[in-house]
PDB file of N, CA and C in Angstrom:
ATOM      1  N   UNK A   1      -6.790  -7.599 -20.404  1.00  0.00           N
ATOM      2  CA  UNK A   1      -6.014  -8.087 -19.279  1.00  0.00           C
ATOM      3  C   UNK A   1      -6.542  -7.443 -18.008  1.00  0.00           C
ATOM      4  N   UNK A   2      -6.814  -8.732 -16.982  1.00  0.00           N
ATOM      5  CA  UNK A   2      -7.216  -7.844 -16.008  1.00  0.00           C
ATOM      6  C   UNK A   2      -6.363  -6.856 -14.928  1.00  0.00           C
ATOM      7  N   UNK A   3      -6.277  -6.289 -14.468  1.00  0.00           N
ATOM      8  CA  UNK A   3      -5.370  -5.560 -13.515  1.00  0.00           C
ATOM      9  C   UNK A   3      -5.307  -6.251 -12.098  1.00  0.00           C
ATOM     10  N   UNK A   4      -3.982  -6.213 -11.536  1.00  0.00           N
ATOM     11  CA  UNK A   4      -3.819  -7.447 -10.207  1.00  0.00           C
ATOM     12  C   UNK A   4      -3.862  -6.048  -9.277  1.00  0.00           C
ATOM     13  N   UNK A   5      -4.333  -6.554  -7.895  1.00  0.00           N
ATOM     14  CA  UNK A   5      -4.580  -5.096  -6.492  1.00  0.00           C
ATOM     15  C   UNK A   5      -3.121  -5.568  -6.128  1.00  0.00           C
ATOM     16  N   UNK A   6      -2.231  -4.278  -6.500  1.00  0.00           N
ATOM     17  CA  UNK A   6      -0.371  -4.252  -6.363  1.00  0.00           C
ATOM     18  C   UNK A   6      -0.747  -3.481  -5.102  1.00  0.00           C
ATOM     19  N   UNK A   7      -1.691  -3.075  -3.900  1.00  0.00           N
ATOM     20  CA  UNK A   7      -1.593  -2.106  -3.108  1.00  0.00           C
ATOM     21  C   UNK A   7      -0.743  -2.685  -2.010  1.00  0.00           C
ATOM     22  N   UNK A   8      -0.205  -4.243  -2.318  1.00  0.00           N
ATOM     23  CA  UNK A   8       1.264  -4.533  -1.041  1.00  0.00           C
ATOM     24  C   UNK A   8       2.197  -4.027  -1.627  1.00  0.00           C
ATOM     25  N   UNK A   9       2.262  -3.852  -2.770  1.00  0.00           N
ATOM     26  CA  UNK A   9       3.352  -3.305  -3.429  1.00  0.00           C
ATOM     27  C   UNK A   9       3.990  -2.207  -2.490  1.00  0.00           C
ATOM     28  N   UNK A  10       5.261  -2.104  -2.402  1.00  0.00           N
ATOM     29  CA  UNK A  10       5.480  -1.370  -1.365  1.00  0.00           C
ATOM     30  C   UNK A  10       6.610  -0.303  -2.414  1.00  0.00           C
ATOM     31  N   UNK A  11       7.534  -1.185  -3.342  1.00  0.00           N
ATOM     32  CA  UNK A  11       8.913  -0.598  -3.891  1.00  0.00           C
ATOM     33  C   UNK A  11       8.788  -1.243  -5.315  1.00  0.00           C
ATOM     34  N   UNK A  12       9.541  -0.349  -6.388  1.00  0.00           N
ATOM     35  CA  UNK A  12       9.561  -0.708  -7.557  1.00  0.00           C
ATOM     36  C   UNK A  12      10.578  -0.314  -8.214  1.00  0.00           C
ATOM     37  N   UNK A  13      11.261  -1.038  -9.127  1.00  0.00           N
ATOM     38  CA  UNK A  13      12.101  -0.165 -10.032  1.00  0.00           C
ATOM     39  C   UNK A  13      11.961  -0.947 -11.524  1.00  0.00           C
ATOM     40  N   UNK A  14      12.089  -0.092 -12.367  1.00  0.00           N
ATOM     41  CA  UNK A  14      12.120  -0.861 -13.841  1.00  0.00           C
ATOM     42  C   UNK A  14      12.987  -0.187 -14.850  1.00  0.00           C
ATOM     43  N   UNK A  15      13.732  -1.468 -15.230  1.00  0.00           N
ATOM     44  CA  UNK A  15      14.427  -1.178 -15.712  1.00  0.00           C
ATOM     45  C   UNK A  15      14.743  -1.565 -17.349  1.00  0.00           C
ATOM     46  N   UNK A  16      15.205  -0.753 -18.642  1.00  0.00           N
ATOM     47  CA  UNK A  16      14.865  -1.406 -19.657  1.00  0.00           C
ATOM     48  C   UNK A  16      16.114  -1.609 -20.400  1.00  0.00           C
ATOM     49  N   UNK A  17      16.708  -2.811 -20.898  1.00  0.00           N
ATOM     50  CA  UNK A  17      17.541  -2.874 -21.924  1.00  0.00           C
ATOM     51  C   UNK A  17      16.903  -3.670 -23.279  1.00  0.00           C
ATOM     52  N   UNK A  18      18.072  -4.277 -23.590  1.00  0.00           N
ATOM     53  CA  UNK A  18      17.936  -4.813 -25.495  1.00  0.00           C
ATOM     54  C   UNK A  18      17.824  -6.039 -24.993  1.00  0.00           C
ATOM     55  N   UNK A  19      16.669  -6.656 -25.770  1.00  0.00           N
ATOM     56  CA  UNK A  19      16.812  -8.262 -25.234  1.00  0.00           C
ATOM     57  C   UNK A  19      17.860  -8.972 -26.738  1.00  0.00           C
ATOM     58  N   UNK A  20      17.455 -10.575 -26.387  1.00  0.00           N
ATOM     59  CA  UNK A  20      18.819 -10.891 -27.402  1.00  0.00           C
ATOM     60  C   UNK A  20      18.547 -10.874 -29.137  1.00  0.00           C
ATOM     61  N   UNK A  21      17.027 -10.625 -29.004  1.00  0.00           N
ATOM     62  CA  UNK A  21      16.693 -10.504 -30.286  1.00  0.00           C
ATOM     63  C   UNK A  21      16.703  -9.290 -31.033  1.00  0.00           C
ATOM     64  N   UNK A  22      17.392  -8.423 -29.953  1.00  0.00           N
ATOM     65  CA  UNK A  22      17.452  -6.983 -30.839  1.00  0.00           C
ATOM     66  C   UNK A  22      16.309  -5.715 -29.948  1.00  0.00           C
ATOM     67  N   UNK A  23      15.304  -6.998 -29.270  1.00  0.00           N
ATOM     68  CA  UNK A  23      13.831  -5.579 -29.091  1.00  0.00           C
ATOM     69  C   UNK A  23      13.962  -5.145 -27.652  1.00  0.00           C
ATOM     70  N   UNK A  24      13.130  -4.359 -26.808  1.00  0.00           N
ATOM     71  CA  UNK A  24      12.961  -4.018 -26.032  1.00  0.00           C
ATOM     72  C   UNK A  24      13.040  -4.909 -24.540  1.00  0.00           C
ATOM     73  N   UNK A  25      13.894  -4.955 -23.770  1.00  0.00           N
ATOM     74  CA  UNK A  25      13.399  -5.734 -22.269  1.00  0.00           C
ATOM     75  C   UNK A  25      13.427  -4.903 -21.547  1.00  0.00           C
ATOM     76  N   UNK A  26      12.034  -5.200 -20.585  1.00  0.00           N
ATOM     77  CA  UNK A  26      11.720  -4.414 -19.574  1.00  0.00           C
ATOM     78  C   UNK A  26      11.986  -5.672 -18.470  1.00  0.00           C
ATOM     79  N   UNK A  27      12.516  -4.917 -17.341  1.00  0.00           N
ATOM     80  CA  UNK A  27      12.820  -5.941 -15.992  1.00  0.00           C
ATOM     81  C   UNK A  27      12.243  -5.093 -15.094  1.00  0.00           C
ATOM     82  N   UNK A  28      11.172  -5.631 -14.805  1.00  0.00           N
ATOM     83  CA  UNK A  28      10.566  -5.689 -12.811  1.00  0.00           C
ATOM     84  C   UNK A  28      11.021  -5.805 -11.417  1.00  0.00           C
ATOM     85  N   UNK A  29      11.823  -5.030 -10.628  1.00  0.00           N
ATOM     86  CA  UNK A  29      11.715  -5.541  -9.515  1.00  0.00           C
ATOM     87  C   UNK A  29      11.460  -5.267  -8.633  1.00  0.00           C
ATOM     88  N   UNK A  30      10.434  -5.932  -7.446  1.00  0.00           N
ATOM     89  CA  UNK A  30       9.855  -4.964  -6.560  1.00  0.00           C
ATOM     90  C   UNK A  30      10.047  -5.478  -4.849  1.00  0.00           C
ATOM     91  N   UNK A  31       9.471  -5.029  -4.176  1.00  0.00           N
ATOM     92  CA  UNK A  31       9.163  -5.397  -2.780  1.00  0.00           C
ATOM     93  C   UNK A  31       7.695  -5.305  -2.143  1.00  0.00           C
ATOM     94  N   UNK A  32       7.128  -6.583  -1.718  1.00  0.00           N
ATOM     95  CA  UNK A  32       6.172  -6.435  -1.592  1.00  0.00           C
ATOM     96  C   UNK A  32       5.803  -7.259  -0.219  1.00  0.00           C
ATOM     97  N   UNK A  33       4.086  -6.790   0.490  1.00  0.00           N
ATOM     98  CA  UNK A  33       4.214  -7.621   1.663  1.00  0.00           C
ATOM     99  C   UNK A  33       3.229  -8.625   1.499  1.00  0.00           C
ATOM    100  N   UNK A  34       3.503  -9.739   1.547  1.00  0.00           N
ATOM    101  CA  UNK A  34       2.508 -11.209   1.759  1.00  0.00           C
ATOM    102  C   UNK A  34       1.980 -11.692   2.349  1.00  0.00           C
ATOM    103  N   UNK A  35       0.886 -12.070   2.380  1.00  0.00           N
ATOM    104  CA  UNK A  35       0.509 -13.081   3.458  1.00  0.00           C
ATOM    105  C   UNK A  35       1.680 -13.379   4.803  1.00  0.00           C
ATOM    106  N   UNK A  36       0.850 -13.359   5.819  1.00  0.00           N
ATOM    107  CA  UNK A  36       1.768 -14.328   6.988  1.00  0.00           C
ATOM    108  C   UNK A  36       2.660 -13.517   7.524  1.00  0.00           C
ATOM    109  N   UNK A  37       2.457 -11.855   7.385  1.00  0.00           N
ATOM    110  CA  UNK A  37       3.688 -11.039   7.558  1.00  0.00           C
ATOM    111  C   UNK A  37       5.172 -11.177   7.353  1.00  0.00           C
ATOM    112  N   UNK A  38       4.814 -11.698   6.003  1.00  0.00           N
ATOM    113  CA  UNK A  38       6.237 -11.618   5.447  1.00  0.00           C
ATOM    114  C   UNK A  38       6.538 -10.982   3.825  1.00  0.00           C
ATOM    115  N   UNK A  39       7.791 -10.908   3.724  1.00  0.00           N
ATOM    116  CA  UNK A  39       8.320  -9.572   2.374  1.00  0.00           C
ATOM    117  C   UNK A  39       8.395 -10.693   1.401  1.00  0.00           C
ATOM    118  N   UNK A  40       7.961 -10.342   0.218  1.00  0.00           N
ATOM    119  CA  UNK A  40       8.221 -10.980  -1.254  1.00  0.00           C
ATOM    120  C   UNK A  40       9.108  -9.985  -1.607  1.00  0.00           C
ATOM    121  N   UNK A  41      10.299 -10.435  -2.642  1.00  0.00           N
ATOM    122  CA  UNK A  41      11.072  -9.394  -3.403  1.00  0.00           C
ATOM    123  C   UNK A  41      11.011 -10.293  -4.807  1.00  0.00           C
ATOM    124  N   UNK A  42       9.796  -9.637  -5.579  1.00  0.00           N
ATOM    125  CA  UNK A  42       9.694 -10.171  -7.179  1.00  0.00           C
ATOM    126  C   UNK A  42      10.822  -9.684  -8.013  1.00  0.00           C
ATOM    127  N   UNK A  43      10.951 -10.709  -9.371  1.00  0.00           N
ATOM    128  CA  UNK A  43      11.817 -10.097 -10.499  1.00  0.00           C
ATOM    129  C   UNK A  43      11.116 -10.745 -11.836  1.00  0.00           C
ATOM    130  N   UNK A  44      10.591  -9.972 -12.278  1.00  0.00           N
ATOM    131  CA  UNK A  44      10.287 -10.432 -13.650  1.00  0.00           C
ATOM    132  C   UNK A  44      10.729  -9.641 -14.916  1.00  0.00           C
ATOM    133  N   UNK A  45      10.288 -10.317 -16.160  1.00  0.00           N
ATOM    134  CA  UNK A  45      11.260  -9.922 -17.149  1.00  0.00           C
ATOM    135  C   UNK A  45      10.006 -10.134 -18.018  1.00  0.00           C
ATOM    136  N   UNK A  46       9.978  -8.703 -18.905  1.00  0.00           N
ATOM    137  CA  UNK A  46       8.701  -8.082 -19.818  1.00  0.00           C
ATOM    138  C   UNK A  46       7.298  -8.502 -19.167  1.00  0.00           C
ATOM    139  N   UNK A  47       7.422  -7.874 -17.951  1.00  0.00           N
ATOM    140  CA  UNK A  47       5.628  -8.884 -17.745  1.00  0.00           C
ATOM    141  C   UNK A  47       4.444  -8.451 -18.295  1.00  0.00           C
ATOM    142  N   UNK A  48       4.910  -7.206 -19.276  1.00  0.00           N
ATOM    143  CA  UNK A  48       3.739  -6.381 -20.103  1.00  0.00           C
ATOM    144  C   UNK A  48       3.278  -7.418 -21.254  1.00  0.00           C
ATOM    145  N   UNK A  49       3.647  -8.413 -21.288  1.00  0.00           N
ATOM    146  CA  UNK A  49       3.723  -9.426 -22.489  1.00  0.00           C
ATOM    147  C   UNK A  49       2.636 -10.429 -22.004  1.00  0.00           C
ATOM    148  N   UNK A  50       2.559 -10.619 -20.475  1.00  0.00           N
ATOM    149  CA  UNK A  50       1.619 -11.682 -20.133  1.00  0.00           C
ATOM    150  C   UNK A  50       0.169 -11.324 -19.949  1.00  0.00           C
ATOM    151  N   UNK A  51      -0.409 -12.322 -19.540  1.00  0.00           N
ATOM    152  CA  UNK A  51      -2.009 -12.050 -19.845  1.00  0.00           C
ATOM    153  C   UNK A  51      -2.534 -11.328 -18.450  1.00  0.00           C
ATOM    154  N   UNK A  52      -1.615 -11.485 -17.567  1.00  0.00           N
ATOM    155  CA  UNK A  52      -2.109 -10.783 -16.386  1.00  0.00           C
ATOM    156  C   UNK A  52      -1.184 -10.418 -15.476  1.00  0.00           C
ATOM    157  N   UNK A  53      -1.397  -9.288 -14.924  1.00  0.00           N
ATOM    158  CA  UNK A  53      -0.371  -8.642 -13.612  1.00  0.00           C
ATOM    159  C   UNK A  53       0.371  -9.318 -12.413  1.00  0.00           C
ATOM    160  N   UNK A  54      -0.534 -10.402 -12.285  1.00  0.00           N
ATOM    161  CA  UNK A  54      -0.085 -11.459 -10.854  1.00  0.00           C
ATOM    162  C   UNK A  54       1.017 -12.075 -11.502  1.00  0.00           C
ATOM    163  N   UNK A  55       1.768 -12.051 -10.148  1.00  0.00           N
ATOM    164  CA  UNK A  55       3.486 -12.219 -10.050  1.00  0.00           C
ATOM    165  C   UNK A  55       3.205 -14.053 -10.605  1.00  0.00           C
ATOM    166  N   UNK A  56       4.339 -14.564 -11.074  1.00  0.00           N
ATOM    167  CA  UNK A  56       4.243 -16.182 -10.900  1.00  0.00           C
ATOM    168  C   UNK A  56       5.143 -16.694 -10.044  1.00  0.00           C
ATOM    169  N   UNK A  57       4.785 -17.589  -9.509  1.00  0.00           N
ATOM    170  CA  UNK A  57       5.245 -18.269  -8.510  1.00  0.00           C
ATOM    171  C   UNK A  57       6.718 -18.091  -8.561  1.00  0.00           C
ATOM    172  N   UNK A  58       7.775 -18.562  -9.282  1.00  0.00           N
ATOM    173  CA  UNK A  58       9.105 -18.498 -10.040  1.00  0.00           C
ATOM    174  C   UNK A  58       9.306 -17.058  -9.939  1.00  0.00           C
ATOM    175  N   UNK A  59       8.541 -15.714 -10.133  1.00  0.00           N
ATOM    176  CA  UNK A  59       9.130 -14.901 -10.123  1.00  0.00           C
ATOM    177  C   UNK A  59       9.868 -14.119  -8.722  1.00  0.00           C
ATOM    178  N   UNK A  60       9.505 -14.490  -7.564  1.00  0.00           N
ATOM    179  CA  UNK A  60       9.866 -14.250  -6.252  1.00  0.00           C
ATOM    180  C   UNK A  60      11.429 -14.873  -6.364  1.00  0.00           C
ATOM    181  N   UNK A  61      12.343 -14.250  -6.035  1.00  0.00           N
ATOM    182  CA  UNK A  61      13.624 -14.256  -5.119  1.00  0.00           C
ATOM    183  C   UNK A  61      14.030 -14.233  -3.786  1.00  0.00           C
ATOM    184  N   UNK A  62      13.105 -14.033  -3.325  1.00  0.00           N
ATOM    185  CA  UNK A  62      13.213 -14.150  -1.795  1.00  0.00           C
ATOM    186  C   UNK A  62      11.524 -13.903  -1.184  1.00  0.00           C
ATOM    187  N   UNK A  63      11.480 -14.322  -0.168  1.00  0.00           N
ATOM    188  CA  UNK A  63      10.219 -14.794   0.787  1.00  0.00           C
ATOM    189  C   UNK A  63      10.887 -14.724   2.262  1.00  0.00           C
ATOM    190  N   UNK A  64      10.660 -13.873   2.780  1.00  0.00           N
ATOM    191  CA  UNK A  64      10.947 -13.748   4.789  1.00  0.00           C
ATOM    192  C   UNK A  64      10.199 -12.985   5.381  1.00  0.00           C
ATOM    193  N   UNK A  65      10.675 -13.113   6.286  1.00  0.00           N
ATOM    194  CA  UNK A  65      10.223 -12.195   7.527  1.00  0.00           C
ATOM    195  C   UNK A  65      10.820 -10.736   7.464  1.00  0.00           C
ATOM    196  N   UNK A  66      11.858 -10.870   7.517  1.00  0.00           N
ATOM    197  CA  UNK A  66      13.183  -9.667   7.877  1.00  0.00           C
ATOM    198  C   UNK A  66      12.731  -8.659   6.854  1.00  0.00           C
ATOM    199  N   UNK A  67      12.574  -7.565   7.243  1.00  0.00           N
ATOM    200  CA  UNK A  67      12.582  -6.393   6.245  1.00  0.00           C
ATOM    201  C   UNK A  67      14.049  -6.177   5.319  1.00  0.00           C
ATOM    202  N   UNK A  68      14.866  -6.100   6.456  1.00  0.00           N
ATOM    203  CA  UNK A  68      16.730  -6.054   6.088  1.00  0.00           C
ATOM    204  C   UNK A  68      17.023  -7.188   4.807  1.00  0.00           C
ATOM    205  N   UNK A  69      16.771  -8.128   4.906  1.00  0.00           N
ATOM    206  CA  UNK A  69      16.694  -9.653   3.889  1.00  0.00           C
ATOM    207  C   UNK A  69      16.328  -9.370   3.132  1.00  0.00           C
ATOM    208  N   UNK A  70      14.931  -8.714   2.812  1.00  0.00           N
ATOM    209  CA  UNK A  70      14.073  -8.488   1.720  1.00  0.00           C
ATOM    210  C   UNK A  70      14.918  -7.381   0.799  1.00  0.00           C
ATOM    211  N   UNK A  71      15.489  -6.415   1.643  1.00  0.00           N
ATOM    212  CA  UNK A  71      16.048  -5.320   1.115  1.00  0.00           C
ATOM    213  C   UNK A  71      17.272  -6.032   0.297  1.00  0.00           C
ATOM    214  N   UNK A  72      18.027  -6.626   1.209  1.00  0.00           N
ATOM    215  CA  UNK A  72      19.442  -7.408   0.679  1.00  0.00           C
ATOM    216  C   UNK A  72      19.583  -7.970  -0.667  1.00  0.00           C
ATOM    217  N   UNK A  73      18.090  -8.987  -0.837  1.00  0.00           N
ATOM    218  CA  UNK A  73      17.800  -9.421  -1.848  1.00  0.00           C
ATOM    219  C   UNK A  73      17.300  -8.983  -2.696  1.00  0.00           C
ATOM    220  N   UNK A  74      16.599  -7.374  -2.946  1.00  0.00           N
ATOM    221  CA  UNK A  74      16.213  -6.960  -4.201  1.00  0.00           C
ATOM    222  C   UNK A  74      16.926  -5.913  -4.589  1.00  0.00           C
ATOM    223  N   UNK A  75      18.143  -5.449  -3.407  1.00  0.00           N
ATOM    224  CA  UNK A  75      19.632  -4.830  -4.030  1.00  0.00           C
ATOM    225  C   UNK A  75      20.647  -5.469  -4.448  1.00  0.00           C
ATOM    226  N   UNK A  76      20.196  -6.762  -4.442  1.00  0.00           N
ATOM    227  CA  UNK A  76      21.223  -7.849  -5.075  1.00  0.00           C
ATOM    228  C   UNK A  76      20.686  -7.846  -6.713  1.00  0.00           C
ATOM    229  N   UNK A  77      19.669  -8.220  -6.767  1.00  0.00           N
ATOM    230  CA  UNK A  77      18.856  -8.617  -7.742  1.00  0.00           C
ATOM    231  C   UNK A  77      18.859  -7.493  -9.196  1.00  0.00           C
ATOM    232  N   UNK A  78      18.877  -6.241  -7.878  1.00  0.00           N
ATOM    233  CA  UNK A  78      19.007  -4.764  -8.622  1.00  0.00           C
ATOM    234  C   UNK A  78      20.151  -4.637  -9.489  1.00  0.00           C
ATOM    235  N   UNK A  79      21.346  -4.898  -8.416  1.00  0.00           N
ATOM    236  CA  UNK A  79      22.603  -4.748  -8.872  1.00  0.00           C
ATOM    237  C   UNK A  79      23.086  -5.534  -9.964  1.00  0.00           C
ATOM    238  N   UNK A  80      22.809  -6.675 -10.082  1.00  0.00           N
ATOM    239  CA  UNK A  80      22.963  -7.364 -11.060  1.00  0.00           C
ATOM    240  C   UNK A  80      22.415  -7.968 -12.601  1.00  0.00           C
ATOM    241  N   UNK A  81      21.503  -6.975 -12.156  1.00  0.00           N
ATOM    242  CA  UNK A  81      20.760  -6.663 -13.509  1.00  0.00           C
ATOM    243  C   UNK A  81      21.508  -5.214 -14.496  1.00  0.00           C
ATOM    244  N   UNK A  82      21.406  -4.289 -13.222  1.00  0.00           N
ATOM    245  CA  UNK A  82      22.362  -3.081 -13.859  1.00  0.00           C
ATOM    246  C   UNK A  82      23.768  -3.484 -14.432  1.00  0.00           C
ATOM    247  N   UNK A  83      24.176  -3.998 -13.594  1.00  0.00           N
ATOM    248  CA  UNK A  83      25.718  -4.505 -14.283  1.00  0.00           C
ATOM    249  C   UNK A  83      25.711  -5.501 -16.103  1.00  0.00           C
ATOM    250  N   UNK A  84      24.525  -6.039 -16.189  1.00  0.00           N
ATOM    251  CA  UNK A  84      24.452  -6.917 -17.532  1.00  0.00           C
ATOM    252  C   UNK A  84      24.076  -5.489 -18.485  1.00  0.00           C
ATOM    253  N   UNK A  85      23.308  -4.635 -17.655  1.00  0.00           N
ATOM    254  CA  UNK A  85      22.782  -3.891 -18.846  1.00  0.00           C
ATOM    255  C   UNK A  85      23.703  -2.621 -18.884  1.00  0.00           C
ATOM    256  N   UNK A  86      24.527  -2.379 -17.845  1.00  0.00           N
ATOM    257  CA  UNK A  86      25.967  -1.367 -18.353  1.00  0.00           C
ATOM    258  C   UNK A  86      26.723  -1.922 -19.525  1.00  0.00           C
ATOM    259  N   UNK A  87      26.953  -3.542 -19.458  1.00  0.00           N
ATOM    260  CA  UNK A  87      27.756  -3.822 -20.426  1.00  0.00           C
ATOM    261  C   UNK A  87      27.164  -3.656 -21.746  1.00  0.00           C
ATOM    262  N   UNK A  88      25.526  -3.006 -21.993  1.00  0.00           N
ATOM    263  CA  UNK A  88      24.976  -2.840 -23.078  1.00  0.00           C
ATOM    264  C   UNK A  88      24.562  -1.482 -23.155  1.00  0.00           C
ATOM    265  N   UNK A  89      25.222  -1.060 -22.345  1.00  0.00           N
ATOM    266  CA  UNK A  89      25.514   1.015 -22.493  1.00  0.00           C
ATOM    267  C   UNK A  89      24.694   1.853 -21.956  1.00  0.00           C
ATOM    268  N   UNK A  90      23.850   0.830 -21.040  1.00  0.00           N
ATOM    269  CA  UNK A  90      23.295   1.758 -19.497  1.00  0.00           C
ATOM    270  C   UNK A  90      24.015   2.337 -18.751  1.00  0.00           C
ATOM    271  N   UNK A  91      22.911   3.691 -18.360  1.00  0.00           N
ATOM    272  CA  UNK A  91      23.951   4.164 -17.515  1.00  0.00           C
ATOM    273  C   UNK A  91      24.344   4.085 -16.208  1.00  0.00           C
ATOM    274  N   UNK A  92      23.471   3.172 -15.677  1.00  0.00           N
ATOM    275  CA  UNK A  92      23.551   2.533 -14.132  1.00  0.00           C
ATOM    276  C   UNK A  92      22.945   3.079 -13.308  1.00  0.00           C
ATOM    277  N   UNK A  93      22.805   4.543 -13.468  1.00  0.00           N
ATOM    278  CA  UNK A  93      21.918   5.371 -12.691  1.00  0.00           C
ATOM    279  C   UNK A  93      20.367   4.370 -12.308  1.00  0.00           C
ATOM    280  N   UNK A  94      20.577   4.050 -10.953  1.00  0.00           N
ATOM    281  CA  UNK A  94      18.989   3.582 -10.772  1.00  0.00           C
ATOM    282  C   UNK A  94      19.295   3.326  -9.215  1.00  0.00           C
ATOM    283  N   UNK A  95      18.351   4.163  -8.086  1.00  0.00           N
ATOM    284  CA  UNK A  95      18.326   4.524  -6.949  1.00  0.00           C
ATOM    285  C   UNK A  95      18.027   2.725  -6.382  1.00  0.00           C
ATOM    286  N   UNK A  96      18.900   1.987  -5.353  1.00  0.00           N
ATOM    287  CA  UNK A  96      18.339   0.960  -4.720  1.00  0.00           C
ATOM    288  C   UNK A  96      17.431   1.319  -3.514  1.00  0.00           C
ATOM    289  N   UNK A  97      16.934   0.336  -3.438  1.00  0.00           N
ATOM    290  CA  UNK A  97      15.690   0.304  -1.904  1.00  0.00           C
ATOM    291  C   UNK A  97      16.202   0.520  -1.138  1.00  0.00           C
ATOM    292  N   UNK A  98      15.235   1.420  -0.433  1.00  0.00           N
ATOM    293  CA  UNK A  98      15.879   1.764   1.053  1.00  0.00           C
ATOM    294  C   UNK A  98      15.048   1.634   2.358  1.00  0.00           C
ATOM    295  N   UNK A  99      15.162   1.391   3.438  1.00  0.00           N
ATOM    296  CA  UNK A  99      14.002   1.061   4.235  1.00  0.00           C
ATOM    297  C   UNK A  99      13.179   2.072   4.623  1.00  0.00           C
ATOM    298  N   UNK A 100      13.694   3.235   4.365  1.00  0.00           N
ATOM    299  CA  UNK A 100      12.729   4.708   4.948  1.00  0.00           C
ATOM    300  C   UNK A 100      11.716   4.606   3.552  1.00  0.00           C
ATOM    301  N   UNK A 101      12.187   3.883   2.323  1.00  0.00           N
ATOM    302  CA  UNK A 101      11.144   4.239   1.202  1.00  0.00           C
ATOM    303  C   UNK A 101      10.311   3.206   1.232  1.00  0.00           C
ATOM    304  N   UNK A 102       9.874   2.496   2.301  1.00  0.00           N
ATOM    305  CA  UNK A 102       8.768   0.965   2.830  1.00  0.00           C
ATOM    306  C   UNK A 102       8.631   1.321   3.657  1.00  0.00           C
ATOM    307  N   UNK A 103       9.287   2.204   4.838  1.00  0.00           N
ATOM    308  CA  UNK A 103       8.549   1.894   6.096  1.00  0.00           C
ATOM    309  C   UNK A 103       7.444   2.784   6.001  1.00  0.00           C
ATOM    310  N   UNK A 104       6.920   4.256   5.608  1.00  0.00           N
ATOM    311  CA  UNK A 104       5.815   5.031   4.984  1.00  0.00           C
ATOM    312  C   UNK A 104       4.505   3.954   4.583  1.00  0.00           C
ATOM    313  N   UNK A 105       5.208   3.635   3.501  1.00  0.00           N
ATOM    314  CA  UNK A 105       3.687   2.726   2.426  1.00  0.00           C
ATOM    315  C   UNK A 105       3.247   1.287   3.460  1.00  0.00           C
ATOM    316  N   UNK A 106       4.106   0.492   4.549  1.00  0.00           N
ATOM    317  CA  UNK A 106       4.128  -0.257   5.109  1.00  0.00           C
ATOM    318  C   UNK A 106       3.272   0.185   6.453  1.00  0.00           C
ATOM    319  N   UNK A 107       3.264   1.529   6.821  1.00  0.00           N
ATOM    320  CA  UNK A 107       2.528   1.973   7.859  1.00  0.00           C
ATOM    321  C   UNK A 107       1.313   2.416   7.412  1.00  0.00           C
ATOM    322  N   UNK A 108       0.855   2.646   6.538  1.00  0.00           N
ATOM    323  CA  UNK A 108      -0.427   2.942   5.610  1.00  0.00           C
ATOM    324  C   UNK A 108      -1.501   1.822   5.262  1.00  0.00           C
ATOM    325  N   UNK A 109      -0.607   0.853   5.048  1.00  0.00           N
ATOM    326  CA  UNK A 109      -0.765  -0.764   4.955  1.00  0.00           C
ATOM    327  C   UNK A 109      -1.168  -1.527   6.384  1.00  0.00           C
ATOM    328  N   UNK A 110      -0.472  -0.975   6.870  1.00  0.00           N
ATOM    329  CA  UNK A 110      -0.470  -1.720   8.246  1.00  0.00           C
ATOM    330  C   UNK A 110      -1.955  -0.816   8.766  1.00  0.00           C
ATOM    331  N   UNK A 111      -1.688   0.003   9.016  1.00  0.00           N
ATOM    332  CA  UNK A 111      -3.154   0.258   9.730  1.00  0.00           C
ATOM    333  C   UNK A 111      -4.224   0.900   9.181  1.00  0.00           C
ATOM    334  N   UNK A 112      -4.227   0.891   7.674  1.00  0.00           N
ATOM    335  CA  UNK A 112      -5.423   0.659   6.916  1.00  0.00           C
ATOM    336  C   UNK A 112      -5.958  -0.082   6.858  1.00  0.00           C
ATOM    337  N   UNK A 113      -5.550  -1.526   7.392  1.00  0.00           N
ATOM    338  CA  UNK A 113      -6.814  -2.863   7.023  1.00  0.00           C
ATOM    339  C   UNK A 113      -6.903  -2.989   8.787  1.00  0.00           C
ATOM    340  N   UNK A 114      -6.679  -2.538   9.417  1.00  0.00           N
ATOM    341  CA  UNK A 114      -6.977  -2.454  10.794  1.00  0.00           C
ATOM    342  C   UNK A 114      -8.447  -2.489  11.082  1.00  0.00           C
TER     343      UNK A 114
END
């Protein structure tokens, strides 16, 4: 499998419960910057299973401009993943995005390809 360049990758969290067959699920979700100066906030589910690292189209939840939006939507995304997997005896503990933890990797980004 080849490896995808995650260096927009800006934020990540992963998180793992029981899928319905009994085995392991791992959930993806990140923040990242795209083309056109705007935020992707991905969510995928076991992507260690696929043949390659690049996000699929379907896996994005949100696409903007707004940093704040981007955030909104992958503490939504966050939250409601934790809540399915408390009811399966997680412990919820899992830090959401924050904008001081993007604006760093986003300024590194920004005027590294300068």
């Amino acid at each position: 499998m080849r490896k995808a360049d995650t260096s927009a990758r800006f934020a990540e969290r992963v998180l793992h419960g029981v899928a319905d067959d009994g085995g392991e699920e791992r959930i993806v979700i990140w923040i990242e910057r795209l083309p056109g100066a705007m935020w992707g906030v991905g969510r995928a589910v076991n992507p260690q299973h696929r043949p390659s690292d690049r996000p699929r189209r379907d896996d994005y939840v949100f696409q903007g401009h707004e940093l704040d939006d981007a955030l909104e939507a992958a503490n939504a995304a966050l939250e409601d993943d934790v809540r399915v997997l408390e009811e399966e005896g997680f412990d919820g503990r899992v830090r959401p995005f924050t904008r001081s933890e993007l604006l760093k990797p986003l300024e590194r980004w920004f005027f590294g390809r300068r």
